[in-house]
Protein backbone atom coordinates (compact mmCIF):
# COMPACT_ATOMS: atom_id res chain seq x y z
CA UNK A 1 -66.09 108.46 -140.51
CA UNK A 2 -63.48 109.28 -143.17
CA UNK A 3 -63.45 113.13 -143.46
CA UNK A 4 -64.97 115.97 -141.21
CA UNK A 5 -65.09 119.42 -143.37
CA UNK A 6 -65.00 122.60 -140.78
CA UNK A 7 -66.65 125.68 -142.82
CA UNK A 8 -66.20 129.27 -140.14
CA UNK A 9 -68.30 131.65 -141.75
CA UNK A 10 -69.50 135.43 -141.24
CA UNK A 11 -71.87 137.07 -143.16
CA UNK A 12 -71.71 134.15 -146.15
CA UNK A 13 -75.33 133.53 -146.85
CA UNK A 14 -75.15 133.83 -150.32
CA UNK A 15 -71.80 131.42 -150.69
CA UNK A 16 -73.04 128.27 -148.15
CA UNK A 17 -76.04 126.87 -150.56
CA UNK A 18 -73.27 126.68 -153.91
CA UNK A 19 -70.41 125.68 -151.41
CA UNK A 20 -72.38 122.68 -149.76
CA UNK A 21 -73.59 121.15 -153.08
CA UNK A 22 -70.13 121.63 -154.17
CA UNK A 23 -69.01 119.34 -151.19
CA UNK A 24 -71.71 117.03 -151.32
CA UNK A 25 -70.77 116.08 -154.70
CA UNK A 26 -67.44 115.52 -153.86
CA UNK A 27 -67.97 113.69 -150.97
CA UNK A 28 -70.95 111.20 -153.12
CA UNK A 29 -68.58 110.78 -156.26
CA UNK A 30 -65.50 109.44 -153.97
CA UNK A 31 -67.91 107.37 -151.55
CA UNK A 32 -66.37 109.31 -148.81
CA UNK A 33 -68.17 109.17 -145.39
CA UNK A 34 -68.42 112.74 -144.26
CA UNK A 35 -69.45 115.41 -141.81
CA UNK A 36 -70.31 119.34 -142.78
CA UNK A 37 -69.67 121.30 -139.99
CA UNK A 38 -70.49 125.35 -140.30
CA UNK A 39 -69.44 127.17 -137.58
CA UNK A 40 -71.34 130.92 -137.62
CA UNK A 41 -69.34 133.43 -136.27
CA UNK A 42 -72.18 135.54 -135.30
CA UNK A 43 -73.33 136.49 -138.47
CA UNK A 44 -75.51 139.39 -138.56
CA UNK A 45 -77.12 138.13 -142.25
CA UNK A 46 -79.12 135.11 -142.46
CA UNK A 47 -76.12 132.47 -142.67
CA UNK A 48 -77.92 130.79 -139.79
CA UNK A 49 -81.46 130.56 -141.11
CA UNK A 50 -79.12 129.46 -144.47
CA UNK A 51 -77.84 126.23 -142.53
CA UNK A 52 -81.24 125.33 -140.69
CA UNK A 53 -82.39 124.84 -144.52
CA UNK A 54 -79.91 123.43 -145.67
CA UNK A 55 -80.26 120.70 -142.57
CA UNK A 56 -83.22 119.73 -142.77
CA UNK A 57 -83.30 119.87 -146.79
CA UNK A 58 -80.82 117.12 -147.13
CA UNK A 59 -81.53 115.24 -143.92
CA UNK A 60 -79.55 112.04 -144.77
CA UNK A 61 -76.26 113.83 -144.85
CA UNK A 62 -74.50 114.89 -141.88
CA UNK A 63 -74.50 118.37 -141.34
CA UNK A 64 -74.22 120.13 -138.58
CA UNK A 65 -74.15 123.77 -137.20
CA UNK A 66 -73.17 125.92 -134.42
CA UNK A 67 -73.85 129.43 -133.97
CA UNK A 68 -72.02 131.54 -131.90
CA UNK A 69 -74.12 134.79 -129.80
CA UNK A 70 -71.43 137.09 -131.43
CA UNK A 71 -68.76 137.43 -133.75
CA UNK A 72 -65.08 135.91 -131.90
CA UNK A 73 -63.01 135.31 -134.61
CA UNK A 74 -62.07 132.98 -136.92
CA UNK A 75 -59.73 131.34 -134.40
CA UNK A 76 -62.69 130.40 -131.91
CA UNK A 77 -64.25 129.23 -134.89
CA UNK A 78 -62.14 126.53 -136.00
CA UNK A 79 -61.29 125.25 -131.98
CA UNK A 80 -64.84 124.89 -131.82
CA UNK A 81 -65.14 123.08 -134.96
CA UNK A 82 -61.83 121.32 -134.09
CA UNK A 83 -63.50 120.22 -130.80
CA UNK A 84 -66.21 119.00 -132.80
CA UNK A 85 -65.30 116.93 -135.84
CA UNK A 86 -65.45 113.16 -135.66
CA UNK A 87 -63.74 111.96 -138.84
CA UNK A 88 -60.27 110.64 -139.12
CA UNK A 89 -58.83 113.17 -141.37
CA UNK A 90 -60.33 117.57 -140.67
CA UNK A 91 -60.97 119.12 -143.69
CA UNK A 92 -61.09 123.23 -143.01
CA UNK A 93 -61.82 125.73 -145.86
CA UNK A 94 -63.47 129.29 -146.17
CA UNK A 95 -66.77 129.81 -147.06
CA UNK A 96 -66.73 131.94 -149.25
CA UNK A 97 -66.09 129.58 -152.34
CA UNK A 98 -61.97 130.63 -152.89
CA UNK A 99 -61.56 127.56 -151.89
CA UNK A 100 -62.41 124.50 -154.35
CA UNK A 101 -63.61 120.99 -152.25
CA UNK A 102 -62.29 119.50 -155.68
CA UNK A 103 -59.00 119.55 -153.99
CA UNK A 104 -60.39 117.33 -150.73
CA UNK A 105 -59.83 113.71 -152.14
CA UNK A 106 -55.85 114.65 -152.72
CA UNK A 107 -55.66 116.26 -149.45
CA UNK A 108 -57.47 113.20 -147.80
CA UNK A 109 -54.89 111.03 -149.93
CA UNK A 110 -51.79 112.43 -148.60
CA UNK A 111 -52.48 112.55 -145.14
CA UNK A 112 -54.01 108.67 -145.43
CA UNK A 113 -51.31 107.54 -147.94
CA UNK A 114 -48.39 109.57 -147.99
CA UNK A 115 -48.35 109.69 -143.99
CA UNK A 116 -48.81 113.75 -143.28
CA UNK A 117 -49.74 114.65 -140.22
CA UNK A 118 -51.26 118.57 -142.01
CA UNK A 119 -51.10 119.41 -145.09
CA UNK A 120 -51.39 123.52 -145.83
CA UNK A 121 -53.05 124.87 -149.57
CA UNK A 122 -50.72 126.83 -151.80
CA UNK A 123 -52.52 129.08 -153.48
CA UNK A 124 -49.63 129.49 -155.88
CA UNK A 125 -52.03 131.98 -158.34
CA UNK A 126 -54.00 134.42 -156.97
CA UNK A 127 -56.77 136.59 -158.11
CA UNK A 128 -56.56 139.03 -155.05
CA UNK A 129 -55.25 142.87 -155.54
CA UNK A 130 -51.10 142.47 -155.84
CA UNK A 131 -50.71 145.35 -153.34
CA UNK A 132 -52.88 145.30 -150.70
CA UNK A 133 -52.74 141.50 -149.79
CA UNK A 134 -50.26 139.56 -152.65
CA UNK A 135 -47.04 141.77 -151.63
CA UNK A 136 -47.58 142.02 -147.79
CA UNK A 137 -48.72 138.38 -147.80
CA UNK A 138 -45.50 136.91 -149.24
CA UNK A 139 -43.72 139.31 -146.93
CA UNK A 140 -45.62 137.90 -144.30
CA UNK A 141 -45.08 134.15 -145.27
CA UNK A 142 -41.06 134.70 -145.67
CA UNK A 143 -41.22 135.79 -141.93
CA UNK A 144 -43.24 132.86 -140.46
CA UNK A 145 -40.66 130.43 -142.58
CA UNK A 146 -37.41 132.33 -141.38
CA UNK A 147 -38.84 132.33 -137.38
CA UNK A 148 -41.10 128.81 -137.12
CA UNK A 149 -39.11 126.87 -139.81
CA UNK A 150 -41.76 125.38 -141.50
CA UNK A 151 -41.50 126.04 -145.17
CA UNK A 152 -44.43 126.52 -146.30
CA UNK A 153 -45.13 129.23 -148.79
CA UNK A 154 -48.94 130.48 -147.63
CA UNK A 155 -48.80 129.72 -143.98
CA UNK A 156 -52.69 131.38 -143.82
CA UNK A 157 -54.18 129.43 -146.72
CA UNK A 158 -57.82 128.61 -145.13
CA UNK A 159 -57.87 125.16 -147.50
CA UNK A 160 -55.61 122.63 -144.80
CA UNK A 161 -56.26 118.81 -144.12
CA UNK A 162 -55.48 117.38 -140.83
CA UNK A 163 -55.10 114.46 -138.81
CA UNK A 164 -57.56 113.77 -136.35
CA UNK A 165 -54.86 113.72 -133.48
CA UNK A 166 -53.30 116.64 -134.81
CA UNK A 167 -56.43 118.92 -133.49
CA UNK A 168 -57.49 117.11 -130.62
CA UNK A 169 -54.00 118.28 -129.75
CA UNK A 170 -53.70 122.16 -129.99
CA UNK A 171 -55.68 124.88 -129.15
CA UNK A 172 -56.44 127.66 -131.52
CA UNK A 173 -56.39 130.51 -129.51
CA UNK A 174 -56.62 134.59 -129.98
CA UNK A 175 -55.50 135.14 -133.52
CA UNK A 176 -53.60 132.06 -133.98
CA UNK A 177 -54.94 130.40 -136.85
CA UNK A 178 -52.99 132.02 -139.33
CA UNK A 179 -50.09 129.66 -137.43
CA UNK A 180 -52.02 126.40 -136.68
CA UNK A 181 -48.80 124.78 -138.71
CA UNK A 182 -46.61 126.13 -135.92
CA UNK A 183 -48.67 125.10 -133.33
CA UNK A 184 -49.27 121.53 -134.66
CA UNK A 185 -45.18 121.49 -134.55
CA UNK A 186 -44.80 122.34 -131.05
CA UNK A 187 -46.97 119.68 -129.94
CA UNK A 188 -44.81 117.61 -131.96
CA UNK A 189 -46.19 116.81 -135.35
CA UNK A 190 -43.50 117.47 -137.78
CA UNK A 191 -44.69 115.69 -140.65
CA UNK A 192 -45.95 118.80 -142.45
CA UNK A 193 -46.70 119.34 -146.26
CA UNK A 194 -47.90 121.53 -148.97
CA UNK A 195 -50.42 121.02 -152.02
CA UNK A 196 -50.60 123.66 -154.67
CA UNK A 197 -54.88 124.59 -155.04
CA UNK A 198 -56.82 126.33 -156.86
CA UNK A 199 -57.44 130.25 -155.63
CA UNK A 200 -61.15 131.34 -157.10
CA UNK A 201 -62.32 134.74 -157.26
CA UNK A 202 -64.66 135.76 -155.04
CA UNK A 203 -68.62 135.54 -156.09
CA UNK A 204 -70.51 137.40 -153.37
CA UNK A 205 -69.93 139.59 -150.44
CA UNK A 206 -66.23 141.35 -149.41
CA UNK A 207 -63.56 139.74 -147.61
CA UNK A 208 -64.11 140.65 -144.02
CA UNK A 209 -60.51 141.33 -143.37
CA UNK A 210 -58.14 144.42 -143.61
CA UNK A 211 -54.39 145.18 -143.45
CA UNK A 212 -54.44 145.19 -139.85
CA UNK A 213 -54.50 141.09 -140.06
CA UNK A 214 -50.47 141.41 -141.15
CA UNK A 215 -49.50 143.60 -138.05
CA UNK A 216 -51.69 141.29 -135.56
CA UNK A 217 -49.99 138.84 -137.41
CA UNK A 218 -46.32 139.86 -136.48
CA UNK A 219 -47.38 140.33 -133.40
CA UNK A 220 -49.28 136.95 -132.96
CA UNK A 221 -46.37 135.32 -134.49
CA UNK A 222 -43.57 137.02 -131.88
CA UNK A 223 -45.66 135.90 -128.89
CA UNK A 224 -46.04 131.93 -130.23
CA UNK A 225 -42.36 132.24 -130.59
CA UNK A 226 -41.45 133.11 -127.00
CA UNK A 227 -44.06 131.10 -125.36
CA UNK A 228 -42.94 127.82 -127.37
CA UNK A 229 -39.43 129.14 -126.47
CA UNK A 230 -39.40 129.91 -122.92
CA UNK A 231 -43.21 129.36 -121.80
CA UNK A 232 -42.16 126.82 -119.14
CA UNK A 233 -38.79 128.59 -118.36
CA UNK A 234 -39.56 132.45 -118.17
CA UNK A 235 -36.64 132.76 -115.76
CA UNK A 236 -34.13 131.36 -118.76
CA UNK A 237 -35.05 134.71 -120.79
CA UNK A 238 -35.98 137.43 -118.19
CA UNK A 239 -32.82 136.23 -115.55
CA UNK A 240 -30.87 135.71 -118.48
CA UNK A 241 -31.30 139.25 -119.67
CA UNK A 242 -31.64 140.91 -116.31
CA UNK A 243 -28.51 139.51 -114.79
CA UNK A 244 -26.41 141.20 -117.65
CA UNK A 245 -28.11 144.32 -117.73
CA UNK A 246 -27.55 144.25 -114.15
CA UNK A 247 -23.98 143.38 -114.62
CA UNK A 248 -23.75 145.72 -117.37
CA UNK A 249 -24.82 148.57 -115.21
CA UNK A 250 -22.75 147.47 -112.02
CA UNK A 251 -18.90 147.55 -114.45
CA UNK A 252 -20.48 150.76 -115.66
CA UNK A 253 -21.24 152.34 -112.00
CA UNK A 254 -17.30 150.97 -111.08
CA UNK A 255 -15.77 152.67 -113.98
CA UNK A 256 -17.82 156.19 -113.58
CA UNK A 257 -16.57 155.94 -109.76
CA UNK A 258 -12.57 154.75 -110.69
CA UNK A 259 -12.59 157.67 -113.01
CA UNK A 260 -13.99 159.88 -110.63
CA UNK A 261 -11.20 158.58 -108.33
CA UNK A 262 -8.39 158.91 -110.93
CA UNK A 263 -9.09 162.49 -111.41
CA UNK A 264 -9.24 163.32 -107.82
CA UNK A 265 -6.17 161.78 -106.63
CA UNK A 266 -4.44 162.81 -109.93
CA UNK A 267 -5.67 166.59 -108.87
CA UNK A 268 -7.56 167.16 -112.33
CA UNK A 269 -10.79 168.92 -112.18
CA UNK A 270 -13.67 166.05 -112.84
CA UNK A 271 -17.76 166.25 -113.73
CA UNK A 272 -19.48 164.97 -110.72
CA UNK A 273 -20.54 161.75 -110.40
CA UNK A 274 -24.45 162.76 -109.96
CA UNK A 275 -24.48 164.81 -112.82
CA UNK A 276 -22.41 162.38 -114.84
CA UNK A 277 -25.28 161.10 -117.62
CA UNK A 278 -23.20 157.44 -117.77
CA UNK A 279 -23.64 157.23 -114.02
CA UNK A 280 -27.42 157.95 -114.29
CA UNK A 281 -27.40 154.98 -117.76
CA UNK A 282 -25.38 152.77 -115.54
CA UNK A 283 -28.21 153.11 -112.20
CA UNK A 284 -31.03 152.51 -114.95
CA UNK A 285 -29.88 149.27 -116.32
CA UNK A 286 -29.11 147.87 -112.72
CA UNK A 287 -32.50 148.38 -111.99
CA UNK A 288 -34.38 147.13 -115.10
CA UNK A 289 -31.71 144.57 -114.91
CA UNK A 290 -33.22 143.58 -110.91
CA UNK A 291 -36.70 144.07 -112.19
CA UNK A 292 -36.71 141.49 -115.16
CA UNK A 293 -34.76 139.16 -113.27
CA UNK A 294 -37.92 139.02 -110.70
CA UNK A 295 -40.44 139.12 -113.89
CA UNK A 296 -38.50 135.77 -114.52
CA UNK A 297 -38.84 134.71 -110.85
CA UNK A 298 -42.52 135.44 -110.39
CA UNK A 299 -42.94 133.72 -113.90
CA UNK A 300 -41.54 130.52 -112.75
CA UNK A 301 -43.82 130.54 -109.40
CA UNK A 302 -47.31 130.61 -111.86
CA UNK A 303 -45.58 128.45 -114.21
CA UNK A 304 -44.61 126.36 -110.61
CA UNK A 305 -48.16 126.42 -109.98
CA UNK A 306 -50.08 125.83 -112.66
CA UNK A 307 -52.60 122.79 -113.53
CA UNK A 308 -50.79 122.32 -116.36
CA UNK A 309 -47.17 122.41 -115.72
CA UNK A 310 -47.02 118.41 -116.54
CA UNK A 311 -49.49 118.44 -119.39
CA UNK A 312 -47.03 116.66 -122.14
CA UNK A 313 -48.42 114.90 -125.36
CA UNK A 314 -48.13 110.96 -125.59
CA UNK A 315 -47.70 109.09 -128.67
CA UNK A 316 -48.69 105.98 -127.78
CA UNK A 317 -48.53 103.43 -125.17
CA UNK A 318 -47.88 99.94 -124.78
């Protein structure tokens, strides 16, 4: 099968019948073999009862559906979908027609041709309010280039082709779609690109997300950071930091006290050393210092004993 589309949807009932003829058409005029797959995110509209029509109206075409009991995320979504798809190059895009399937025979085209392992949408123009999602988004997108470097200007564009391998590979986990391009490079494929698309105004219903998405999305980004970073070597960052807070603390504790001496056996008047607020600074670092240095330890015993402490990705054998 050439190309498996992955459509995550909530609450899209009136986009999916425009969307899928839009597809089909596609698909028909480029003789592309092709699988729908619309994943509902526990829709509480009738995007379900939507896709059972549309199945069994077009019964030669593949489409299939899967319907989650409640609403998970967009990220469950597409590892489902992910999990799914059969074709040799993933096709994911929204569902709620900002996204044009005109743009799915050059995306199928570079991956097949020009050798990409993902290639990310640029919506260069957008029709979305400049404040609220235009500003913080390119803030956003400067971040993720600066800390993953992948430059890519809209890291979260929905509208991303794939090779097969590249998501039988990852897992899409939490929050993490917005950085599926960072987790396709950790497991090693580095052959990433960018197409400028087509952004479309939204015809029906509200985008179902808010401003919270860009401090998740800080957040999100932080944590793939230190877990592709030190994930299997916790001790590297929390011994690394605890032994020189702890050492830190310990100079600090010998200087307080060889003051304290000095002014003694000089016969100056001196503070006391328990009153001294260095003294007290000094004792706090040694012991955060001793306690992330064990955080590190007791990370590399689970890390020791997990199932998956060998799991590496193979190219290919021969």
């Amino acid at each position: 099968m050439d190309i498996s589309i992955i459509v995550p949807l909530y609450n899209e009932a009136e986009s999916l019948p425009h969307l899928y003829e839009w597809i089909a058409r596609v698909m028909k005029e480029n003789k592309f073999s092709y699988e729908v797959i619309f994943v509902n995110d526990g829709s509480t509209d009738e995007s379900w009862e939507v896709i059972e029509k549309l199945r069994r109206d077009n019964i030669q075409d593949e489409i299939h559906g899967i319907c989650f009991r409640r609403n998970y995320g967009k990220s469950a979504a597409l590892q489902v979908g992910f999990q799914t798809a059969q074709g040799n190059v993933v096709i994911t895009m929204d569902a709620d027609l900002q996204d044009s399937p005109d743009e799915i025979p050059e995306l199928y085209r570079m991956i097949k041709e020009d050798g990409f392992d993902l290639v990310s949408g640029w919506k260069q123009k957008r029709y979305d309010n400049k404040l609220t999602k235009n500003l913080p988004s390119k803030l956003f997108n400067a971040t993720a280039r600066r800390v993953t470097g992948i430059q890519l200007h809209d890291m979260n564009c929905g509208l991303k082709a794939y090779r097969r391998d590249v998501v039988k590979n990852i897992e899409v986990f939490s929050e993490m779609h917005r950085y599926i391009p960072y987790l396709a490079k950790n497991a090693g494929f580095t052959k990433i690109g960018e197409k400028v698309v087509q952004h479309r105004k939204r015809e029906f219903g509200t985008s179902k997300f808010g401003l919270n998405r860009f401090v998740n999305g800080y957040l999100d980004l932080m944590t793939l950071w230190f877990l592709n970073k030190f994930g299997k070597q916790p001790m590297h960052f929390f011994g690394l930091v605890g032994s020189l807070m702890f050492l830190i603390g310990f100079v600090a504790v010998i200087v307080v006290g060889g003051m304290k001496w000095y002014a003694l056996a000089n016969g100056v008047k001196a503070m006391l050393v328990g009153v001294n607020p260095y003294f007290h600074v000094a004792i706090l670092m040694m012991i955060l210092g001793c306690m992330l240095f064990l955080a590190g330890f007791l990370g590399e015993l689970v890390i020791r004993n997990s199932p998956s402490r060998n799991d590496y990705l193979i190219k290919e054998k021969i």
